[in-house]
Protein backbone atom coordinates (compact mmCIF):
# COMPACT_ATOMS: atom_id res chain seq x y z
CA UNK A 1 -1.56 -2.22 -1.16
CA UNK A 2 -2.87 0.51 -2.75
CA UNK A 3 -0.60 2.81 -4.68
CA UNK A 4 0.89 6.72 -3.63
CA UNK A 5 -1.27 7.86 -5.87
CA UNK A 6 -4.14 5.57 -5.11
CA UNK A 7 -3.92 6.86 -1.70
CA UNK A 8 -3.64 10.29 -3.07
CA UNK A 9 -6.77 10.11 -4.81
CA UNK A 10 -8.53 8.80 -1.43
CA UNK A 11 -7.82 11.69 0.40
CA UNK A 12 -8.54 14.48 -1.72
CA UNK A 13 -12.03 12.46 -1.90
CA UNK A 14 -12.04 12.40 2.07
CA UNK A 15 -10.49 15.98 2.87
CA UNK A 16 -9.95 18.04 -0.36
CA UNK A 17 -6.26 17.87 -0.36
CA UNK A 18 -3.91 15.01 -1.40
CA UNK A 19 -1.35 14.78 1.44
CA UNK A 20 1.48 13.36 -1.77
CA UNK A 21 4.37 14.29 0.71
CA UNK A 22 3.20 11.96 3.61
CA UNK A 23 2.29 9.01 1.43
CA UNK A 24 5.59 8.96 -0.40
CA UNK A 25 7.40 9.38 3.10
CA UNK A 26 5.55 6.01 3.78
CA UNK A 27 5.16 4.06 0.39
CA UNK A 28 8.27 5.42 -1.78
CA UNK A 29 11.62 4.11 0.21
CA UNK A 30 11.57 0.41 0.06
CA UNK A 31 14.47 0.31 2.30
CA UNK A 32 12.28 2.31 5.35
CA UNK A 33 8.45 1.10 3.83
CA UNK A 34 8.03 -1.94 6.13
CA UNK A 35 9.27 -0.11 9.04
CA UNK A 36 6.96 2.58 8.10
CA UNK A 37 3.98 0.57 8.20
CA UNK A 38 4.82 -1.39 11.40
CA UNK A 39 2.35 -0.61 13.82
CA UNK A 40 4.49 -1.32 16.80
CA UNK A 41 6.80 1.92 15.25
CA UNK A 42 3.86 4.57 14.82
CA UNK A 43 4.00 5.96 18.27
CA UNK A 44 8.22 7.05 17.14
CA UNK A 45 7.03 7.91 13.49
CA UNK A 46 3.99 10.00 14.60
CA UNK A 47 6.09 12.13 16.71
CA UNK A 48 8.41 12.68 13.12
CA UNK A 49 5.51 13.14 10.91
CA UNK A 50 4.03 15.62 13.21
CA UNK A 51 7.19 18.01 13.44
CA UNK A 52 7.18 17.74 9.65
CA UNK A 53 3.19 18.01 8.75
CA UNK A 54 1.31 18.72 11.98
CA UNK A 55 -1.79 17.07 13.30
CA UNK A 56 -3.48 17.13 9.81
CA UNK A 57 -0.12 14.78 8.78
CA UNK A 58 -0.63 12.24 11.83
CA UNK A 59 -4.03 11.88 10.81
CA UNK A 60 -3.21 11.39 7.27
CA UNK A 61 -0.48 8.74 8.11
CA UNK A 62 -3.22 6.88 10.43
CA UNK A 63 -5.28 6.69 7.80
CA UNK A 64 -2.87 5.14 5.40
CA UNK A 65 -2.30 2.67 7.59
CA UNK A 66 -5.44 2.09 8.39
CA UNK A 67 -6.55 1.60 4.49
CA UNK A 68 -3.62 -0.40 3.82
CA UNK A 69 -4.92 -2.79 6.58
CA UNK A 70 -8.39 -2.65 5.19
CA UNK A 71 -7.09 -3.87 1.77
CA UNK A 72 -5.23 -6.51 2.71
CA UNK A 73 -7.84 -8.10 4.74
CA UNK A 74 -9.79 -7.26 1.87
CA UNK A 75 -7.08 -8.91 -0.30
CA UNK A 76 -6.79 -12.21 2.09
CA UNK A 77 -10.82 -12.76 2.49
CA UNK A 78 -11.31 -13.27 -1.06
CA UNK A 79 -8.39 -15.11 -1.50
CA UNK A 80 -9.94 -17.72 0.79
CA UNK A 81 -13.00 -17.23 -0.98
CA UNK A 82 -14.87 -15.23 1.79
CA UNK A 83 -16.58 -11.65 0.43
């Protein structure tokens, strides 16, 4: 998976701002970070992260988990040899 600050990086490329806060709410407590990126639980974790960060912070947090997904079948594919 990429790293906070990987995914840092990635947004101030897509948006001009690095949206730190919402990927270390994710990535930074390994107690909560699987149950952060459980997609049956982002309907419940939306409704937090937009009280904390508005809209702009659900649609930061969907795209997280959306290029955490992308790496790991990334990650997978070319572990089986497929590119």
């Amino acid at each position: 998976m990429p790293s906070i600050d990987a995914h840092a990086k990635t947004s101030i490329e897509r948006t001009g701002k690095e949206y730190k806060e919402i990927h270390e709410w994710i990535d930074k407590d390994e107690a909560k970070k699987v149950e952060r990126h459980d997609i049956t639980k982002m309907p419940q974790h939306i409704k937090e992260i937009e009280l904390k960060w508005g809209e702009e912070g659900v649609r930061e947090y969907v795209q997280h988990i959306h290029d955490d997904v992308k790496k790991r079948i990334a990650d997978t594919l070319a572990y089986f040899g497929i590119k």
